[in-house]
N, C-alpha and C. Protein backbone atom coordinates (compact mmCIF):
# COMPACT_ATOMS: atom_id res chain seq x y z
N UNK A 1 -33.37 28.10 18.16
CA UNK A 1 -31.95 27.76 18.10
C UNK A 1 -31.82 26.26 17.95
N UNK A 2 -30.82 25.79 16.87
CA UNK A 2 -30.75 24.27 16.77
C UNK A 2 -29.79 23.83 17.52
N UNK A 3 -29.72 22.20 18.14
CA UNK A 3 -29.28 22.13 19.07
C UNK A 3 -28.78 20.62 17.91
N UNK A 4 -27.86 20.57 18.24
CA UNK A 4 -26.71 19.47 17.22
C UNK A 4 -26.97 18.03 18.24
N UNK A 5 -27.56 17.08 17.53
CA UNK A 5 -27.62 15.93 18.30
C UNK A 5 -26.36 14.94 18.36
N UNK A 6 -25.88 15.02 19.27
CA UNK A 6 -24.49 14.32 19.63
C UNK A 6 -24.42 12.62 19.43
N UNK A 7 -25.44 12.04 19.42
CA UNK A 7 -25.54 10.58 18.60
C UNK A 7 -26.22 10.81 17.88
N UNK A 8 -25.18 9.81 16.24
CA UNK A 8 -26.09 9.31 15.45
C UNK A 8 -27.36 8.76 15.16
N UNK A 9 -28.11 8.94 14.27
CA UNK A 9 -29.31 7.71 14.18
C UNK A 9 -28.52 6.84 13.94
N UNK A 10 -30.00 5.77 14.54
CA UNK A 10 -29.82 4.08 14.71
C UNK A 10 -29.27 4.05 13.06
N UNK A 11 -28.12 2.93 13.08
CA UNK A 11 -27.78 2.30 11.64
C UNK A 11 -26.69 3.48 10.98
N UNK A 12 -26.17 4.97 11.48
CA UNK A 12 -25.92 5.89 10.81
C UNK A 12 -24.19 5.10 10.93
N UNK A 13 -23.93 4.67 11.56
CA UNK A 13 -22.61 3.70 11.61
C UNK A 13 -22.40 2.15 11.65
N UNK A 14 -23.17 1.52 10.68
CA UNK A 14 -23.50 -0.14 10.98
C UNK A 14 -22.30 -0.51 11.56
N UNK A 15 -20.34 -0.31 11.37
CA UNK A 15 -19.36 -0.91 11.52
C UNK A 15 -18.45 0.09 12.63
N UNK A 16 -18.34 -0.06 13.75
CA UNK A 16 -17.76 1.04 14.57
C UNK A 16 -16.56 1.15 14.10
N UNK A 17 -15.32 2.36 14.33
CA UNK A 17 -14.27 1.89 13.90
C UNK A 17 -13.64 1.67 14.87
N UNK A 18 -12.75 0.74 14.08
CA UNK A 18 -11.54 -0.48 14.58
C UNK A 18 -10.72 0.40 15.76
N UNK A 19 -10.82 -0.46 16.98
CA UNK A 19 -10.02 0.64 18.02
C UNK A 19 -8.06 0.41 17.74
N UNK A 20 -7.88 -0.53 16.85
CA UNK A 20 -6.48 -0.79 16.84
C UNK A 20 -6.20 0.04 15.38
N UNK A 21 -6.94 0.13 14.39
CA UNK A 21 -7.26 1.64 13.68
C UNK A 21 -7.78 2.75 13.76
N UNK A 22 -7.37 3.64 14.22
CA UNK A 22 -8.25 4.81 14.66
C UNK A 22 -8.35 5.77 13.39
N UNK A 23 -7.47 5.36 12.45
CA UNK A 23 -7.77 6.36 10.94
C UNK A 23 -9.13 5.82 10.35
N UNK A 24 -9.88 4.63 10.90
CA UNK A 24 -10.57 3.91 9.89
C UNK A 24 -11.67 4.73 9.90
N UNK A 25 -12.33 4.38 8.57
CA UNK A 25 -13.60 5.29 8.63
C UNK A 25 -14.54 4.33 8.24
N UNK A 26 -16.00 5.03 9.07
CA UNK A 26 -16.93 3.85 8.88
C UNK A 26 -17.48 3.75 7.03
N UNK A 27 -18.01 2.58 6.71
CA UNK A 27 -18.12 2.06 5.64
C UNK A 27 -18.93 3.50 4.74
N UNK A 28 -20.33 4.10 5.60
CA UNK A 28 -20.34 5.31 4.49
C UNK A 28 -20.28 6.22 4.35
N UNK A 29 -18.97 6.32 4.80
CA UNK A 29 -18.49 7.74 4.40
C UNK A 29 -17.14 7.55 3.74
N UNK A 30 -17.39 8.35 2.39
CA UNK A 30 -16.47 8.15 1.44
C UNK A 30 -15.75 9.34 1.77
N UNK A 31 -14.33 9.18 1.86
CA UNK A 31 -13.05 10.28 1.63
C UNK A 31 -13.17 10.62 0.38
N UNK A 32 -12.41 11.91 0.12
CA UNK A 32 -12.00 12.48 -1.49
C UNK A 32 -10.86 11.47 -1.49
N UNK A 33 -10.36 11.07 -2.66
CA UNK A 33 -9.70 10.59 -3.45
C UNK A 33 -8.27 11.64 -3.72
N UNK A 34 -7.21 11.33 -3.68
CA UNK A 34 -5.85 12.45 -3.80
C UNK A 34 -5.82 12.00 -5.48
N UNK A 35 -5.96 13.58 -6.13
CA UNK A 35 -5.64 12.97 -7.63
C UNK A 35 -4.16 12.86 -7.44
N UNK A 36 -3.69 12.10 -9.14
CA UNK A 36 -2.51 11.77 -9.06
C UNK A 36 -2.09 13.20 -9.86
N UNK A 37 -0.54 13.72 -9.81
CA UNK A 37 -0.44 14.95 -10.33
C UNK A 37 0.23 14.25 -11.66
N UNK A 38 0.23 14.96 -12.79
CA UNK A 38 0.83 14.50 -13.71
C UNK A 38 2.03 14.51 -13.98
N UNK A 39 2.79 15.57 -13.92
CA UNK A 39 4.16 15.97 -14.24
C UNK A 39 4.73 16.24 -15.29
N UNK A 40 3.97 15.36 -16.28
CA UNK A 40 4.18 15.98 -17.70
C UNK A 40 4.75 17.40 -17.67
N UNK A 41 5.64 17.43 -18.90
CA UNK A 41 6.66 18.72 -19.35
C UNK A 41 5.23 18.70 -20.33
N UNK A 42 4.25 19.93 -20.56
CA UNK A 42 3.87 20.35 -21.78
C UNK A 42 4.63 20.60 -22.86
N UNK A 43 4.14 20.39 -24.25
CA UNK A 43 5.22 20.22 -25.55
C UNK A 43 5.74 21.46 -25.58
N UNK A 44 4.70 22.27 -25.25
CA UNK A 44 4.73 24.00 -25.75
C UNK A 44 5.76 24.55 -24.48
N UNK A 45 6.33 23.90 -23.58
CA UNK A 45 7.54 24.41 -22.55
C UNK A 45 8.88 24.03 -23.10
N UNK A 46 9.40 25.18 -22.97
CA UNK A 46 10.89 24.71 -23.79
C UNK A 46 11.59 24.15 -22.43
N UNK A 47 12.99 23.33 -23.34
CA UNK A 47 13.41 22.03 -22.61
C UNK A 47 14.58 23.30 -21.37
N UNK A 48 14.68 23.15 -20.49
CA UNK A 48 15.87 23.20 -19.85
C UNK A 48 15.19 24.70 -18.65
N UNK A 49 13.29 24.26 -19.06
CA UNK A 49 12.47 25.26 -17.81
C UNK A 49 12.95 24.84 -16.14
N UNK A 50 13.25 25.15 -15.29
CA UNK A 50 12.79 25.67 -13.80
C UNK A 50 11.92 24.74 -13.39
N UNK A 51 11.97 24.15 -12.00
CA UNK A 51 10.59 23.40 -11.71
C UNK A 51 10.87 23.59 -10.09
N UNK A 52 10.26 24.12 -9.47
CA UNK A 52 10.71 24.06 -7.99
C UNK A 52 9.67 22.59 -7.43
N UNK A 53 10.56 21.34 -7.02
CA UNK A 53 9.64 20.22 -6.77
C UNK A 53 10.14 20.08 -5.13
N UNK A 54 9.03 19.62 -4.41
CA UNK A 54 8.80 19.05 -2.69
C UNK A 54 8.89 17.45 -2.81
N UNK A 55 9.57 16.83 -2.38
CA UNK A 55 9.58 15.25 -2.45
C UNK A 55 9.41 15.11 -0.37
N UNK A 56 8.32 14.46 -0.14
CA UNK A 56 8.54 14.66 0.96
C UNK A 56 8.54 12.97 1.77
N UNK A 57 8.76 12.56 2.96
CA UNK A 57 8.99 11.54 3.61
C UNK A 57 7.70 10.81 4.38
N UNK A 58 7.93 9.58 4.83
CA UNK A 58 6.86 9.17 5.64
C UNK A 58 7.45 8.50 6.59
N UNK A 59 7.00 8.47 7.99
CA UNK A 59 5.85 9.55 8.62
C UNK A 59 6.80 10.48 8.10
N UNK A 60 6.04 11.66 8.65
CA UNK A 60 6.66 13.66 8.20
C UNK A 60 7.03 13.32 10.12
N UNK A 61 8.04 14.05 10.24
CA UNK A 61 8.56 14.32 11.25
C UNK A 61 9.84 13.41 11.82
N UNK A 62 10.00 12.64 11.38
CA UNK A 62 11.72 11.27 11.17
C UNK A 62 12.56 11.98 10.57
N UNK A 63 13.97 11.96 11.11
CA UNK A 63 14.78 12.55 10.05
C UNK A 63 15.30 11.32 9.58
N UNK A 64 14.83 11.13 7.96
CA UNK A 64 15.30 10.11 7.24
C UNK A 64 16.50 10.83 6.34
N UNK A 65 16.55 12.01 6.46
CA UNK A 65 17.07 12.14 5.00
C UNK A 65 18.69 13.26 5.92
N UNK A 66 18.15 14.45 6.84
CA UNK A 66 19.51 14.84 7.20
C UNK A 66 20.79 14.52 7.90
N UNK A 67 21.10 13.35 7.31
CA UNK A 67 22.45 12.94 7.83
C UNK A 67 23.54 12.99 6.83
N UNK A 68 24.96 12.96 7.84
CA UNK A 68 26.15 12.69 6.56
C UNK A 68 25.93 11.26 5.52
N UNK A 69 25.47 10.36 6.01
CA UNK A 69 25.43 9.06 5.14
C UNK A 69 24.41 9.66 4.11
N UNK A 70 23.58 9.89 4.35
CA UNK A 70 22.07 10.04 3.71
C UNK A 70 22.57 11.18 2.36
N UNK A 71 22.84 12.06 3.15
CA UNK A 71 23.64 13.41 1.87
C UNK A 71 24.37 12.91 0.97
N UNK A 72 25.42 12.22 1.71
CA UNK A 72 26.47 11.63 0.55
C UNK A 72 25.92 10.67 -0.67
N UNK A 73 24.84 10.02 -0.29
CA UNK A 73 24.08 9.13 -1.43
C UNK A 73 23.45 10.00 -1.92
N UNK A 74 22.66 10.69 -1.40
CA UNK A 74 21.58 12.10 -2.62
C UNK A 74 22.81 12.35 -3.32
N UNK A 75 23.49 13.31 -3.03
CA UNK A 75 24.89 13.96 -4.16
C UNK A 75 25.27 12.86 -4.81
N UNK A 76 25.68 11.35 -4.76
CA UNK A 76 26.15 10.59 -5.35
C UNK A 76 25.57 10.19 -7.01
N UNK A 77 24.03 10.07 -5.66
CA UNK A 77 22.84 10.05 -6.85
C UNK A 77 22.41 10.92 -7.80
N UNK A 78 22.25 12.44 -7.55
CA UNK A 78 22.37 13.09 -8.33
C UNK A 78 23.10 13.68 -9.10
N UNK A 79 24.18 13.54 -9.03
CA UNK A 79 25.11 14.06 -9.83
C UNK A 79 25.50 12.95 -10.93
N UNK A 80 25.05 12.03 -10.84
CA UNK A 80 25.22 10.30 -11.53
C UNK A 80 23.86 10.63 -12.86
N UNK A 81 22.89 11.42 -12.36
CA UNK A 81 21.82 12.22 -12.82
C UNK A 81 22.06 13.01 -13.77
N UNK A 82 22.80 13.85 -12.89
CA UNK A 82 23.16 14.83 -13.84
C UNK A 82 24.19 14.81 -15.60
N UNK A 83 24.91 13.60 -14.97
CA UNK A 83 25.67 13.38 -16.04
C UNK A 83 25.41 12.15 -17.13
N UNK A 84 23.97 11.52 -16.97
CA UNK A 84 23.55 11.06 -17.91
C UNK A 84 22.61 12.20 -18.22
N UNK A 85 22.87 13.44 -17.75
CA UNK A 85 21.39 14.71 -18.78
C UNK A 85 20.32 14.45 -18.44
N UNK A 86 20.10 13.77 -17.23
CA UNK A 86 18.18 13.67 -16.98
C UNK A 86 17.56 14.93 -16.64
N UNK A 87 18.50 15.69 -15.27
CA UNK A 87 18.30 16.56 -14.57
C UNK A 87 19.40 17.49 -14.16
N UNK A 88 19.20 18.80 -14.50
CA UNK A 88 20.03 19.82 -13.11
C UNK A 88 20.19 20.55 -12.42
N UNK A 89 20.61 20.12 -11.12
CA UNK A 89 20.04 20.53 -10.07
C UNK A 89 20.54 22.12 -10.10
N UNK A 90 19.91 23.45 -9.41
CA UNK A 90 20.39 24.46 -9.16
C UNK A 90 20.25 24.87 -8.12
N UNK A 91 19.46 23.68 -7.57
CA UNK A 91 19.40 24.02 -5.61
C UNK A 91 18.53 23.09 -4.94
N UNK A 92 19.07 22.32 -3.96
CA UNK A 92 18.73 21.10 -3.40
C UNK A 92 18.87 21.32 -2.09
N UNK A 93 17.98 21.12 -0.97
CA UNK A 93 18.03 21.26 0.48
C UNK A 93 17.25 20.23 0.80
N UNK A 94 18.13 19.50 1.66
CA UNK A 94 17.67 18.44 2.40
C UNK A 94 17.01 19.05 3.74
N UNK A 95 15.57 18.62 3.91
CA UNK A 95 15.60 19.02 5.36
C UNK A 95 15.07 17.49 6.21
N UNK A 96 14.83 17.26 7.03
CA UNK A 96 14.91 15.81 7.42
C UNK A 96 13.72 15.09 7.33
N UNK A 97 12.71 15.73 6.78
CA UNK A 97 11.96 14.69 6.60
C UNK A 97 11.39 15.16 4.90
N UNK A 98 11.86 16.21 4.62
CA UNK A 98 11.42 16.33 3.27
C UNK A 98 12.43 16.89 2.36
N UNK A 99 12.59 17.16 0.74
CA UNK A 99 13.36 17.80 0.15
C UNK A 99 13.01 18.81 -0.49
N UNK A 100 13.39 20.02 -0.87
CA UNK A 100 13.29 21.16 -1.92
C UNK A 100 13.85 21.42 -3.13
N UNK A 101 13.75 21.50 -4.46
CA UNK A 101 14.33 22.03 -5.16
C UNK A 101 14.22 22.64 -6.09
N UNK A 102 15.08 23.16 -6.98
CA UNK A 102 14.87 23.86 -7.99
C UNK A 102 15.87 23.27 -9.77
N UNK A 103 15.01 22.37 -10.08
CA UNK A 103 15.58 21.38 -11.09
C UNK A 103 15.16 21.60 -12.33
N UNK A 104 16.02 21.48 -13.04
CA UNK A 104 15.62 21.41 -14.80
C UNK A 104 16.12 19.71 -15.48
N UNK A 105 15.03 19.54 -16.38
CA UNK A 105 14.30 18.56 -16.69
C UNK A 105 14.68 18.30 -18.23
N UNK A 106 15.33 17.33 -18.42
CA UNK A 106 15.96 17.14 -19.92
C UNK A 106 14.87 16.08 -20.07
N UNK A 107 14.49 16.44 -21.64
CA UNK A 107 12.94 16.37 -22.56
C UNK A 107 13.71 14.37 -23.09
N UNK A 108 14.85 13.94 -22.73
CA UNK A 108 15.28 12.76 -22.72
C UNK A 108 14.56 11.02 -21.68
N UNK A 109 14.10 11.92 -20.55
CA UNK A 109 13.48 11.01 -19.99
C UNK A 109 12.34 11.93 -18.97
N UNK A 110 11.36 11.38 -18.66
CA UNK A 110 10.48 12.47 -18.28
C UNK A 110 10.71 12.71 -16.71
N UNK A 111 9.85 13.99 -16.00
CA UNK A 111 10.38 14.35 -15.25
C UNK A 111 9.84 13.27 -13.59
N UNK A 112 8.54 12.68 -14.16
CA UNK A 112 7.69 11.59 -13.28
C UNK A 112 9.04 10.65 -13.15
N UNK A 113 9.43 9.95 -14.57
CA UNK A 113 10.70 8.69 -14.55
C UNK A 113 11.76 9.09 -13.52
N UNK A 114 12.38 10.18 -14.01
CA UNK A 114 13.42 10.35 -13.45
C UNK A 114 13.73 10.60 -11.92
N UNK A 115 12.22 11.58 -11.00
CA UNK A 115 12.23 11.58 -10.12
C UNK A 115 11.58 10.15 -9.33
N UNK A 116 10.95 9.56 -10.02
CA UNK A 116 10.27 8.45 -9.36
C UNK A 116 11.67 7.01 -9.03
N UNK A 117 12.36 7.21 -10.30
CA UNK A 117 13.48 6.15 -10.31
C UNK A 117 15.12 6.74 -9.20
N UNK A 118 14.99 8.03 -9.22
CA UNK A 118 15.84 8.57 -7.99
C UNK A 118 15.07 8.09 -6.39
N UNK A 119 14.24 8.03 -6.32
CA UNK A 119 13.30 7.96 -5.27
C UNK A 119 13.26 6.43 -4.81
N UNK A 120 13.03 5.37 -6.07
CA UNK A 120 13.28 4.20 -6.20
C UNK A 120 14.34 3.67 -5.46
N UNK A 121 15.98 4.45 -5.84
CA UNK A 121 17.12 4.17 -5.71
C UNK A 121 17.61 4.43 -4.28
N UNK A 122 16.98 5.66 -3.73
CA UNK A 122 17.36 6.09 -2.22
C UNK A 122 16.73 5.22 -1.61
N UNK A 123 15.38 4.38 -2.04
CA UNK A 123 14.68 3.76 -0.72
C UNK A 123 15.34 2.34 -0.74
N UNK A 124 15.87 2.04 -1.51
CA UNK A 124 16.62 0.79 -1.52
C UNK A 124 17.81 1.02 -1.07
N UNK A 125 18.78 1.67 -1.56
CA UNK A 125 20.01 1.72 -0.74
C UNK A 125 20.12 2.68 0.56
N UNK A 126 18.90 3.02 0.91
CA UNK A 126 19.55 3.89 2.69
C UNK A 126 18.19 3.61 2.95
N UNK A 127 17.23 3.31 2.40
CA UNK A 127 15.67 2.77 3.35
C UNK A 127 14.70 3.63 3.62
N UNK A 128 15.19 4.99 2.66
CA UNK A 128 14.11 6.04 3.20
C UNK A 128 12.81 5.94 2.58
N UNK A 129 11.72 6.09 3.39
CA UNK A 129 10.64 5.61 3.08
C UNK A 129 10.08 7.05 2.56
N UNK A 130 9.48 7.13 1.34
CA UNK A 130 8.84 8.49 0.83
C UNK A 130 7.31 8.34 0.69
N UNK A 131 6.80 9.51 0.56
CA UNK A 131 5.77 9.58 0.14
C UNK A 131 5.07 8.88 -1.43
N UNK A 132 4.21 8.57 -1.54
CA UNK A 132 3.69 8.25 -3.09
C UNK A 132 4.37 9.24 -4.05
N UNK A 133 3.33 10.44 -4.15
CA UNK A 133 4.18 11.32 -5.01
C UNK A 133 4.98 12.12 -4.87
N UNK A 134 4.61 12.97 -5.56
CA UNK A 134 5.90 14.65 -5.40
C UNK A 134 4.94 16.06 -5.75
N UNK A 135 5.63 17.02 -5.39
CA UNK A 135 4.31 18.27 -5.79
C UNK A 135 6.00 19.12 -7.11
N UNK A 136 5.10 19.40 -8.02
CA UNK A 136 6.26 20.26 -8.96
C UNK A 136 5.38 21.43 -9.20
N UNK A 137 6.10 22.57 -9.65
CA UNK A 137 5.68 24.21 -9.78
C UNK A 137 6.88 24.73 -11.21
N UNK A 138 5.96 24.91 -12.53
CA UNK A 138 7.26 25.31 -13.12
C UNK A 138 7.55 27.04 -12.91
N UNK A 139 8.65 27.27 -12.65
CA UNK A 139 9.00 28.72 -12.66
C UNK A 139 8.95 29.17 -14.03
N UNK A 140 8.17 30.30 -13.93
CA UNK A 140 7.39 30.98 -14.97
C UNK A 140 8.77 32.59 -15.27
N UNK A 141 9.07 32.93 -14.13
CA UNK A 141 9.92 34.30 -14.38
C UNK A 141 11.52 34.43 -13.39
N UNK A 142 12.05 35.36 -13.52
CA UNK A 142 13.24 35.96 -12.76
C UNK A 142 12.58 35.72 -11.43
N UNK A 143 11.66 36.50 -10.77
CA UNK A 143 11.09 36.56 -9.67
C UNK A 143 10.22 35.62 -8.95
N UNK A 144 9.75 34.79 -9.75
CA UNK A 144 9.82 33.46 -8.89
C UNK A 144 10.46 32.69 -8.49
N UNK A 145 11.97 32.65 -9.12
CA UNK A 145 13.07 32.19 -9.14
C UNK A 145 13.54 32.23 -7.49
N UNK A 146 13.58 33.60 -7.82
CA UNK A 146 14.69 34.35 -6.69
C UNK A 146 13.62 34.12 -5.80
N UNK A 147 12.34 34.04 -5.78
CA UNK A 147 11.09 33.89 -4.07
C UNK A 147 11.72 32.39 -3.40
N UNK A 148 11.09 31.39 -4.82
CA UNK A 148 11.80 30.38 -4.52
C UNK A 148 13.04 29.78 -4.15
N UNK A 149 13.81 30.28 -4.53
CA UNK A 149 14.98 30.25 -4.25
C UNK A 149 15.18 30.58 -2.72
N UNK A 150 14.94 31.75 -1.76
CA UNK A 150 14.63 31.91 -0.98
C UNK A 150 14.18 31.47 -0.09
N UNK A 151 13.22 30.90 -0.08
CA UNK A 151 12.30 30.18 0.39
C UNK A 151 13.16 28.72 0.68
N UNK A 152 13.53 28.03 -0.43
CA UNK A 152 14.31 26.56 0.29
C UNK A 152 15.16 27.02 0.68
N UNK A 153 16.16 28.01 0.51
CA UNK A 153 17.91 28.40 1.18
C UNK A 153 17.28 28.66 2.97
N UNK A 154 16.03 29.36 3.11
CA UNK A 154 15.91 29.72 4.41
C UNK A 154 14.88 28.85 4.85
N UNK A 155 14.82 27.54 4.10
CA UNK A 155 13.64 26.79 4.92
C UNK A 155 14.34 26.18 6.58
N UNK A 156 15.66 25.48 6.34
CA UNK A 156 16.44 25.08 7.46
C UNK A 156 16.38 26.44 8.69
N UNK A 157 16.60 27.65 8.05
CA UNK A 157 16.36 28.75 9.16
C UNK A 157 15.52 28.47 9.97
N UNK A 158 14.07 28.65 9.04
CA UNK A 158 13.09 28.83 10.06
C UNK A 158 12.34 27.42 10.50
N UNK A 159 12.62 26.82 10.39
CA UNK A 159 12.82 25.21 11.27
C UNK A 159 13.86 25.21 12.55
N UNK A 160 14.41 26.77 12.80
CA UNK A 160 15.39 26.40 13.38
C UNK A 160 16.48 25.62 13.59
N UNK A 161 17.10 24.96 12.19
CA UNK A 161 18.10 23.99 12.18
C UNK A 161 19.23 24.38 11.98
N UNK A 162 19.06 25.86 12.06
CA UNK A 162 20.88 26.46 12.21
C UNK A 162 20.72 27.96 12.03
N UNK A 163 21.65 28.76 12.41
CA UNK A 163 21.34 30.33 12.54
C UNK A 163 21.63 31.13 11.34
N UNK A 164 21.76 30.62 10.21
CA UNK A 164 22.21 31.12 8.95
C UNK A 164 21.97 29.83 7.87
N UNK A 165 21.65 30.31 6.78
CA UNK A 165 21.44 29.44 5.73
C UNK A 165 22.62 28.67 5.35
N UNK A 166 23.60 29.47 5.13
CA UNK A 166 25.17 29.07 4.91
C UNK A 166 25.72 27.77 5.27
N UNK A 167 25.26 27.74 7.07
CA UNK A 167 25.33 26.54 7.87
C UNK A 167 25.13 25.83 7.67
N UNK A 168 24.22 25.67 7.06
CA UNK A 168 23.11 24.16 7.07
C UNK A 168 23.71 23.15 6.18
N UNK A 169 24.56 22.01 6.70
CA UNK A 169 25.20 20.95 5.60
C UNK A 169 24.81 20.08 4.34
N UNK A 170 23.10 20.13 4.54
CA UNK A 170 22.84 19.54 3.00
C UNK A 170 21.79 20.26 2.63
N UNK A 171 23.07 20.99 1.34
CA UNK A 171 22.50 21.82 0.35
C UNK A 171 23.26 21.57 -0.36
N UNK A 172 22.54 21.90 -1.60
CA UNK A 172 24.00 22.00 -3.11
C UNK A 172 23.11 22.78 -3.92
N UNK A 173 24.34 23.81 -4.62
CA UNK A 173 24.11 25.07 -5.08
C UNK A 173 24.67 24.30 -6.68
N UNK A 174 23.75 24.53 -7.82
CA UNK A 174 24.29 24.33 -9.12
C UNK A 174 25.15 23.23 -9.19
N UNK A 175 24.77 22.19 -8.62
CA UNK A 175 24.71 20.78 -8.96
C UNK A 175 26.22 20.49 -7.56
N UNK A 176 27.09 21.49 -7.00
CA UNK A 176 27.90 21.82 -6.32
C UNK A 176 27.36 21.45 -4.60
N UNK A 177 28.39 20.66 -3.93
CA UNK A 177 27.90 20.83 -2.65
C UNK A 177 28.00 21.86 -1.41
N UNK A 178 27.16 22.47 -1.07
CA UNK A 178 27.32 23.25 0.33
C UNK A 178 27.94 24.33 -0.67
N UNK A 179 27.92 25.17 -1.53
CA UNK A 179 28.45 26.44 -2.23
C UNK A 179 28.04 27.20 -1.52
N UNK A 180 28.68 28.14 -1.86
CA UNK A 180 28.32 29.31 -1.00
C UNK A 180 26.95 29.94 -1.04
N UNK A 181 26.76 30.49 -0.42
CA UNK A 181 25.15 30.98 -1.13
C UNK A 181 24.61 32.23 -1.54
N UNK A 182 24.53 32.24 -3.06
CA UNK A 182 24.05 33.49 -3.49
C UNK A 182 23.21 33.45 -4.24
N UNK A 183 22.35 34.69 -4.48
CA UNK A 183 21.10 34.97 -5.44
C UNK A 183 21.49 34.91 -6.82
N UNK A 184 22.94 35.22 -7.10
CA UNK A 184 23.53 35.39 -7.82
C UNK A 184 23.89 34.40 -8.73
N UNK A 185 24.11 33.40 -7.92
CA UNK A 185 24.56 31.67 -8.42
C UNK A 185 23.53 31.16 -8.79
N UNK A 186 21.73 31.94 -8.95
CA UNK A 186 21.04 30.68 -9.96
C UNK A 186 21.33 31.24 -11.31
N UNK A 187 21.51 29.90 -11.59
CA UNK A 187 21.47 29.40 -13.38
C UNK A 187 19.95 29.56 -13.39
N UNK A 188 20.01 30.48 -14.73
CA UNK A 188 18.62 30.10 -15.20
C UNK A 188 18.66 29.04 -16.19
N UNK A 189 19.61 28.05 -17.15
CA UNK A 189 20.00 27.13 -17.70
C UNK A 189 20.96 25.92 -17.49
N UNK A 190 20.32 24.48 -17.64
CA UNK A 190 21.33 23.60 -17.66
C UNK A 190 22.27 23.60 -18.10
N UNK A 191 23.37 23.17 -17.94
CA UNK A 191 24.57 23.37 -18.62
C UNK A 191 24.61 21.80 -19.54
N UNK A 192 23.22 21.09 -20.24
CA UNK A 192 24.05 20.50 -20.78
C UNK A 192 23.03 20.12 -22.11
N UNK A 193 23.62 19.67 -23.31
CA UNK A 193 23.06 20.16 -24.48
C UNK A 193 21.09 19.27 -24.85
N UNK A 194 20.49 20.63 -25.69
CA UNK A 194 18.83 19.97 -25.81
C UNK A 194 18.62 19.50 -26.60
């Protein structure tokens, strides 16, 4: 039976780590590297596809983002979005340290620009500090739609941040704030020309 030797060999850590860094890692041992995701719209995706994207906060656990001030600038911002045709939204849930949605992507400015320069704009005017990137998923059918869809309307649920989806004050349904909420109300198309 092998018995796991609890100190290193001599030299297996020349640099201890830093006790006022405790993330630090000694000099050889290399971390993986986070690739960068691309975001690219492929040519062969027609313009006005589905993308369910996570934009999330730093640290994770601050509520930077669910307040009345904070909401009122997302909607300000996006809908300012929407009507230069970058993006539209068909379902947006703020939850407080991260966002959900389900956005379509006008082939006018790409979908990296547009979310990176919204992202730009919130951390300057309300200070929210985000993550580097974003994670995107394009919806492929009806039924991913409606999972997804699901899935952010009841993310506030099961966070426990209110006893019904309905409740929960920052959401916007089809570019609309706090709409009512139905399966019924996704657009599978932007409403504005490709």
């Amino acid at each position: 039976m092998h018995t796991p030797n609890p100190t290193p060999p001599d030299g297996a850590f020349s640099t201890p780590a830093s006790s006022d860094n405790p993330s630090s890692v000694p000099p050889n041992i290399s971390l993986p590297k986070r690739k960068k995701l691309p975001h690219d719209i492929p040519s062969w995706v027609k313009d006005g596809e589905t993308y369910f994207i996570t934009i999330n906060c730093t640290p994770r656990g601050l509520n930077q983002l669910a307040t009345p001030d904070i909401a009122q600038t997302v909607e300000d911002s996006f809908i300012h979005r929407q009507r230069i045709c970058q993006w539209w939204i068909q379902l947006l849930v703020l939850m407080p340290d991260h966002l959900h949605g389900l956005v379509s992507f006008s082939r006018t400015v790409s979908m990296r620009r547009t979310v990176f320069d919204w992202k730009r704009y919130l951390a300057r005017h309300k200070n929210i500090q985000w993550q580097r990137d974003f994670f995107d998923h394009r919806i492929r059918d009806h039924a991913s739609l409606a999972e997804k869809w699901h899935y952010i309307q009841n993310n506030p649920l099961r966070k426990n941040l209110c006893a019904t989806p309905g409740e929960w004050p920052y959401q916007w349904h089809n570019g609309q704030p706090r709409a009512a909420v139905s399966e019924a109300a996704v657009s599978a198309k932007p409403p504005y020309p490709r």
